[in-house]
N, C-alpha and C. Protein backbone atom coordinates (compact mmCIF):
# COMPACT_ATOMS: atom_id res chain seq x y z
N UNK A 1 0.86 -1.20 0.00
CA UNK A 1 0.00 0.00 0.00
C UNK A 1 0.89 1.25 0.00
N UNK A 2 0.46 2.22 -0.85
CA UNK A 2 1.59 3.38 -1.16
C UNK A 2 1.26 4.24 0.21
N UNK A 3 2.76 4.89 0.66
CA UNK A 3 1.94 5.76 1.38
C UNK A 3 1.25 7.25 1.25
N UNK A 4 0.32 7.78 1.67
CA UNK A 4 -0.46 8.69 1.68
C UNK A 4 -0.13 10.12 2.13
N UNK A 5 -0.53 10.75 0.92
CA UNK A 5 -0.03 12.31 1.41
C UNK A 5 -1.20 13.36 1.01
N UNK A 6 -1.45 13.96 2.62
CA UNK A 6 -2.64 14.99 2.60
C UNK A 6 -2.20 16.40 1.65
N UNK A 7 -2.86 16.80 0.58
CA UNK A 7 -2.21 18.24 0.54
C UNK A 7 -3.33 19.16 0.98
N UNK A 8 -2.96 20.56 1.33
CA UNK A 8 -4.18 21.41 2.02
C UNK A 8 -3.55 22.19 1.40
N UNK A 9 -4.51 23.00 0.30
CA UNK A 9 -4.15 24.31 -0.08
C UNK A 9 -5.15 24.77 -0.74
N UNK A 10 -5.98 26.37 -1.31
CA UNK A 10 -6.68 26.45 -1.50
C UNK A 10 -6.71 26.74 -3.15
N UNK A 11 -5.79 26.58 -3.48
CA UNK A 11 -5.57 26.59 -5.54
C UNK A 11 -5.66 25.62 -5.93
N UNK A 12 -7.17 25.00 -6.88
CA UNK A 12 -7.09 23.99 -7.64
C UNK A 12 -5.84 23.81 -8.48
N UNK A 13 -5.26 24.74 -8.87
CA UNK A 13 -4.27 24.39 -9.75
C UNK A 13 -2.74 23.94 -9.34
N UNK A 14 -2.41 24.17 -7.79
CA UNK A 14 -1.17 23.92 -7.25
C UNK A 14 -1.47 22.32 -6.86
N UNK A 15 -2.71 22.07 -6.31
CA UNK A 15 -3.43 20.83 -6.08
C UNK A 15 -3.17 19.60 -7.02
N UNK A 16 -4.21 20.22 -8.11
CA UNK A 16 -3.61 18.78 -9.33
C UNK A 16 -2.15 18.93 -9.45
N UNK A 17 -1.31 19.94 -9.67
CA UNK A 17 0.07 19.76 -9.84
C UNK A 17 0.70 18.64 -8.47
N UNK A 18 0.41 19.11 -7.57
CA UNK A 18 1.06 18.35 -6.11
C UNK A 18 0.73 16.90 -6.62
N UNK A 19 -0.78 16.62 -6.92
CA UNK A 19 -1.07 15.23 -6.89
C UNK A 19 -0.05 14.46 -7.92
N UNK A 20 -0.52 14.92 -9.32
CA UNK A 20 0.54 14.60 -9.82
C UNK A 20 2.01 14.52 -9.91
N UNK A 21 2.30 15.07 -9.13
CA UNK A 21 3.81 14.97 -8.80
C UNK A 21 3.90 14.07 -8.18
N UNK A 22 3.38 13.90 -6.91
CA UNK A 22 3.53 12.65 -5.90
C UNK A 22 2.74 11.32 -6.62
N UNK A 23 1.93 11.27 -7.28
CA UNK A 23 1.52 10.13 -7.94
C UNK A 23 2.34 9.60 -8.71
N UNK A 24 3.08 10.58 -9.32
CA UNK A 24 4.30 10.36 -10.52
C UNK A 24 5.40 9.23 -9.81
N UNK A 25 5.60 9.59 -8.19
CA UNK A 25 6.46 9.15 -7.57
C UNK A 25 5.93 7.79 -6.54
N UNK A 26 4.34 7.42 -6.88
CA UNK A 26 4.21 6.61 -6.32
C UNK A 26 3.60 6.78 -4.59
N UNK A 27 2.90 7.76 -4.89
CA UNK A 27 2.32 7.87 -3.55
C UNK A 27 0.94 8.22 -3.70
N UNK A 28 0.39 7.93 -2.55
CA UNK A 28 -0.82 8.36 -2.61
C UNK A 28 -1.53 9.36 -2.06
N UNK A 29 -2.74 10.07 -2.50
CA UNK A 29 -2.66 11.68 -2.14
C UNK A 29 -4.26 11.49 -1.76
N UNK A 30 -4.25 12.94 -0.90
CA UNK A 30 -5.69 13.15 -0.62
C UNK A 30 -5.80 14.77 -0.56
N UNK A 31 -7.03 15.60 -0.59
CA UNK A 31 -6.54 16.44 -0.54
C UNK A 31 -8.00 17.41 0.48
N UNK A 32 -7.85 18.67 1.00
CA UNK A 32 -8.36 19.73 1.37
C UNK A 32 -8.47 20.83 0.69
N UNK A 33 -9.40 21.96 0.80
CA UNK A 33 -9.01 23.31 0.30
C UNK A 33 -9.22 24.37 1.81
N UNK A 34 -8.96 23.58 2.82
CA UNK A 34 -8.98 24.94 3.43
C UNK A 34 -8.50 23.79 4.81
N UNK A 35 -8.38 24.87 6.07
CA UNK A 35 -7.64 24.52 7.00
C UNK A 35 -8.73 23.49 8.06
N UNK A 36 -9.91 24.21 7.84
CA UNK A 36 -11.34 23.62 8.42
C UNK A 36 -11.44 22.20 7.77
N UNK A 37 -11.71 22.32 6.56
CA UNK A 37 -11.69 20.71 5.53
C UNK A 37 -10.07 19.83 6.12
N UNK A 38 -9.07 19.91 5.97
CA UNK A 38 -7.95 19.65 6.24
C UNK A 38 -8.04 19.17 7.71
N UNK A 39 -8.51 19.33 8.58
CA UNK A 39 -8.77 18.51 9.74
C UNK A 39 -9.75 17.61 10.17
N UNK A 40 -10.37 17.55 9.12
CA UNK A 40 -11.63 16.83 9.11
C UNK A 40 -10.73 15.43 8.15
N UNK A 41 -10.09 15.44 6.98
CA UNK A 41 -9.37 14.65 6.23
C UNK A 41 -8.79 14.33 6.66
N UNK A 42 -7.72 14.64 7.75
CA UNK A 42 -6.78 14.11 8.44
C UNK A 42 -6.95 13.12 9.39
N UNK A 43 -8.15 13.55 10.06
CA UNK A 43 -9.11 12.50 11.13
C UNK A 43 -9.60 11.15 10.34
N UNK A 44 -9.74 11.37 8.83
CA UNK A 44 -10.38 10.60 8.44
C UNK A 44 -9.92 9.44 7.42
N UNK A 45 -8.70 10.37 7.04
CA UNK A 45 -7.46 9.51 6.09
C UNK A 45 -6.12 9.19 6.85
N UNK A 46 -5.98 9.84 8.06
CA UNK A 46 -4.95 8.87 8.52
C UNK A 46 -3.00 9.64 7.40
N UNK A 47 -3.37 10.71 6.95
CA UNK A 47 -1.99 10.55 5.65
C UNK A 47 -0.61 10.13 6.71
N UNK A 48 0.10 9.68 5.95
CA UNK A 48 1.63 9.55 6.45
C UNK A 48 2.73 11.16 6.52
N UNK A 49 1.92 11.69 5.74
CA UNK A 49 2.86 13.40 5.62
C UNK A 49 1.09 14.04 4.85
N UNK A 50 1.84 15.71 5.34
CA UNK A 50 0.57 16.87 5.51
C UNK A 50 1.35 17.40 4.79
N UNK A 51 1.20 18.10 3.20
CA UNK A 51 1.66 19.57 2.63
C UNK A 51 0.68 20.49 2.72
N UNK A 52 0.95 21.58 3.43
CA UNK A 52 0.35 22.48 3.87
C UNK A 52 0.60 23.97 3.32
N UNK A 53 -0.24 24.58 2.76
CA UNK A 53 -0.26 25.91 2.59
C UNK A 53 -0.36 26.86 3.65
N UNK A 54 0.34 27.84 3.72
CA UNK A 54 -0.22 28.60 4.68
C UNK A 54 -1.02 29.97 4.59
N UNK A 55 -1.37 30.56 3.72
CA UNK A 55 -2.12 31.57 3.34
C UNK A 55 -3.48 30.71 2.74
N UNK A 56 -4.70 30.96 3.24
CA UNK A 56 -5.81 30.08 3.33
C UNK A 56 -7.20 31.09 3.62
N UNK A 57 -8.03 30.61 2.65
CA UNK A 57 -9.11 32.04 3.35
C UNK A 57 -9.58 31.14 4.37
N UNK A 58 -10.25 31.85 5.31
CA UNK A 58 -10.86 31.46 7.02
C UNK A 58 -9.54 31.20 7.94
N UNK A 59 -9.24 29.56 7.92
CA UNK A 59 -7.99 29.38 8.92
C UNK A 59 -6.96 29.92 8.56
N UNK A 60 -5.97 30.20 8.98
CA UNK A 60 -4.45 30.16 8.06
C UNK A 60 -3.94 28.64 8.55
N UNK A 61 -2.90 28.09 7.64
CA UNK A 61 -2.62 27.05 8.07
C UNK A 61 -1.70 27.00 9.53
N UNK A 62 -1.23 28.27 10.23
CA UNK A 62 -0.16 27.95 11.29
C UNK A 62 -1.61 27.57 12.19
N UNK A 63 -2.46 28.00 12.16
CA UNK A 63 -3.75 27.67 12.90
C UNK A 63 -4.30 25.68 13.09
N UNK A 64 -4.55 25.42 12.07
CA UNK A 64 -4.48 24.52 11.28
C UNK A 64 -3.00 23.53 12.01
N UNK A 65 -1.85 24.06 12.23
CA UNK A 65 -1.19 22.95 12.65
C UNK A 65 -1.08 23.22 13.95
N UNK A 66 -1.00 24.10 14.68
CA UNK A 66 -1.44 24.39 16.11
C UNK A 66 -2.30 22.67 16.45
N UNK A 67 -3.62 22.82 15.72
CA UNK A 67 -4.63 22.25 15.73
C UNK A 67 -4.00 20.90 16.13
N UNK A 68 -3.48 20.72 14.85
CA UNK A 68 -2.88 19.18 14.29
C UNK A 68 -2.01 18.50 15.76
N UNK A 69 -1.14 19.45 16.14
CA UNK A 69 0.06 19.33 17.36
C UNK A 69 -0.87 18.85 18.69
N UNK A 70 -2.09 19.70 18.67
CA UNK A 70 -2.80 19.50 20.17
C UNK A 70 -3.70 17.91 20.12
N UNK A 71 -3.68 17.67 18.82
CA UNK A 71 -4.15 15.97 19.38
C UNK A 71 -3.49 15.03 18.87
N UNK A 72 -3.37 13.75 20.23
CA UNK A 72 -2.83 12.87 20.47
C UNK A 72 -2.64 11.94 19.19
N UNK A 73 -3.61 11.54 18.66
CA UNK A 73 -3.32 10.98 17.69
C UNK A 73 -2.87 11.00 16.53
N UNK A 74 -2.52 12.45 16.34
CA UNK A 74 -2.10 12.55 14.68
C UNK A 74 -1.19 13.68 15.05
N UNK A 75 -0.19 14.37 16.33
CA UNK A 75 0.77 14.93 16.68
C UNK A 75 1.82 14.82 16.03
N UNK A 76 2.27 13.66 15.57
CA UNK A 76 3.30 13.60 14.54
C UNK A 76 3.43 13.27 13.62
N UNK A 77 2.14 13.05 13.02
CA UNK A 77 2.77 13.56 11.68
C UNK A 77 3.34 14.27 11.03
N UNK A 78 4.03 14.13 10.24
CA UNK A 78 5.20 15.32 9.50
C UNK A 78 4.51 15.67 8.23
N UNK A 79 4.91 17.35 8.78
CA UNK A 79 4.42 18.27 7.92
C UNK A 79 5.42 19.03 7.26
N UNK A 80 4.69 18.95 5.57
CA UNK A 80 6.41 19.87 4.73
C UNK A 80 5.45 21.05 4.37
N UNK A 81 5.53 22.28 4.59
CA UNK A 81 4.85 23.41 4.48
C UNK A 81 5.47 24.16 2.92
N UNK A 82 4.41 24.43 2.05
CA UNK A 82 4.56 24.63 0.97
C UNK A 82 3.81 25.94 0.30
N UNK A 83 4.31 27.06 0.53
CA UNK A 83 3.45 28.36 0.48
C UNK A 83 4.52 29.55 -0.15
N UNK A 84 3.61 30.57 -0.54
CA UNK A 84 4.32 31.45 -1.07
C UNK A 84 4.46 32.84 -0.07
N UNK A 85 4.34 32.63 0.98
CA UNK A 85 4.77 33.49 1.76
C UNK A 85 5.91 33.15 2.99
N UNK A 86 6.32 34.16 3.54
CA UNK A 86 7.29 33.56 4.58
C UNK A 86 6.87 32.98 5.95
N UNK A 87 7.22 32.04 6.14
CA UNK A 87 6.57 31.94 7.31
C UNK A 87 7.20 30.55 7.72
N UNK A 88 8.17 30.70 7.69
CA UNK A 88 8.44 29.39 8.59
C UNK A 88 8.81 29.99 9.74
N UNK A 89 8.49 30.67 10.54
CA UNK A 89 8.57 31.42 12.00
C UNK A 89 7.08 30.67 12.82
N UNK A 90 5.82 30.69 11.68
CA UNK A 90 4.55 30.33 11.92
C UNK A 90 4.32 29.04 12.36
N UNK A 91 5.35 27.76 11.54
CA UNK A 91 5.30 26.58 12.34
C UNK A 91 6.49 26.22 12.36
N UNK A 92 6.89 26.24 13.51
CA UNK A 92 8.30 26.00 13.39
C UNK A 92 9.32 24.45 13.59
N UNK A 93 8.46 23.61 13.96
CA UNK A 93 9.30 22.59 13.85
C UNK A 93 8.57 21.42 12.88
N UNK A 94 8.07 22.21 11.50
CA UNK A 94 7.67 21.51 10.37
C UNK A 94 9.23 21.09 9.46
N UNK A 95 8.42 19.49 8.86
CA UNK A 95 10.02 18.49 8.40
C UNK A 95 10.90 19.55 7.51
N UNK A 96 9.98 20.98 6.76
CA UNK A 96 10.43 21.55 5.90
C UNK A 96 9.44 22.79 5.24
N UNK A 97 10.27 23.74 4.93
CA UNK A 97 9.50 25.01 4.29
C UNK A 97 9.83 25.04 3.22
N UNK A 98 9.19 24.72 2.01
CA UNK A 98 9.22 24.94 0.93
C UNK A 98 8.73 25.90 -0.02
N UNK A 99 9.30 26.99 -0.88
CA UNK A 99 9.00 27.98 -1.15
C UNK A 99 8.04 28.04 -2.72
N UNK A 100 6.84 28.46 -2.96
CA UNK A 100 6.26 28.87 -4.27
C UNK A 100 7.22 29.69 -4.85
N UNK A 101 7.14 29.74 -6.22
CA UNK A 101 7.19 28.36 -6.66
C UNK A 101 8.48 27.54 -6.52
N UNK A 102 8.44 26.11 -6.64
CA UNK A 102 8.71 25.09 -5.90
C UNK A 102 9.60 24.28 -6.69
N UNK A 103 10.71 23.78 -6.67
CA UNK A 103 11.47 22.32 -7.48
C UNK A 103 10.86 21.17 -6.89
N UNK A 104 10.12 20.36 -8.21
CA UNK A 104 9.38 19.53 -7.67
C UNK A 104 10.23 18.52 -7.40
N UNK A 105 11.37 18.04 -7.88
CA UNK A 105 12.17 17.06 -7.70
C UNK A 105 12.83 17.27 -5.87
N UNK A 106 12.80 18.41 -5.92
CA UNK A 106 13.26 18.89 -4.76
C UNK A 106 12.46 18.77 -3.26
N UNK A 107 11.01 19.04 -3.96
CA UNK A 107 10.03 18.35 -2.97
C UNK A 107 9.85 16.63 -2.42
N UNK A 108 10.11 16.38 -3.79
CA UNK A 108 9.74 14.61 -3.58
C UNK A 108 11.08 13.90 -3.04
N UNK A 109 12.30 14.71 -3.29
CA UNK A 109 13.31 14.39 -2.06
C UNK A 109 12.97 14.65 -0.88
N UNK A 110 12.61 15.32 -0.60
CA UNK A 110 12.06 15.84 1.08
C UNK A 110 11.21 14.95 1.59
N UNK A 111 10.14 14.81 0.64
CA UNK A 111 8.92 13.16 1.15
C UNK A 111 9.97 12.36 1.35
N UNK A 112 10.48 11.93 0.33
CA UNK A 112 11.35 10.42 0.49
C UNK A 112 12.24 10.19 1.49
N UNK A 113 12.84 11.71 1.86
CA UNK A 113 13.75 11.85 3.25
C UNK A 113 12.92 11.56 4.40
N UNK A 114 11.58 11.40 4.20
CA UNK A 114 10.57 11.70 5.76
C UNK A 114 9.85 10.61 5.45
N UNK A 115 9.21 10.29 4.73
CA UNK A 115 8.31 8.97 5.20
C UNK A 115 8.71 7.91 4.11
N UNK A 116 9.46 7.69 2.96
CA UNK A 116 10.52 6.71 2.61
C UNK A 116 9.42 6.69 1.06
C-alpha cells in the first residue's frame, strides 16, 4: 500500500500539480481546500505526511497545525509546508518550508527523506 499524502491548499491548480507529482512518484494523495476541511481529512485519512499551505481564506494554516500538534493521535505527523509566503517562523518545527514556486524534484526528495 503506497503511502499517503494529505495536501491542504486552497488553488485547484497547485493541487492537481502536487497530486501529480507525488503520484508520478508513487504515492498516494488526498486532498483539502482549506484549514477547516484539512482537519476533518486528516481524522479521516490517517496521511503519512501533511503539505500544507499557509495563506488560506478562514484558517491560516499555522492555525491549522497548532490544531494538528494539540491531538494525540495525529501529533506527529510530518508536515512539509509549501506556500508562497514567509513563514516558517509560523510553524516551526515543520520536516520543511518549501517555497512557491517550488522544485518539484526537490520536494519529492524531502517526502522520500521523511516517510521513505
Amino acid at each position: 500500500m503506497p503511502k499517503k499524502i494529505l495536501i491542504i491548499d486552497d488553488d485547484p491548480a497547485i493541487v492537481r500539480y502536487l497530486k501529480a507529482v507525488f503520484s508520478d512518484n508513487g504515492y498516494a494523495t488526498c486532498n483539502a481546500s482549506s484549514s477547516m476541511e484539512g482537519l476533518e481529512v486528516v481524522k479521516a485519512e490517517k496521511p503519512d505526511l501533511i503539505c500544507l499551505d499557509l495563506q488560506m481564506p478562514g484558517e491560516w494554516g499555522p492555525r491549522f497545525y497548532r490544531k494538528l500538534r494539540k491531538d494525540k493521535e495525529l501529533k506527529d505527523t510530518p508536515v512539509i509546508v509549501v506556500s508562497g509566503i514567509d513563514g516558517d517562523h509560523a510553524v516551526k518545527d515543520a520536516v520543511a518550508f518549501v517555497k512557491k514556486p517550488f522544485d518539484p524534484e526537490k520536494l519529492v526528495g524531502i517526502v522520500k527523506n521523511t516517510i521513505g
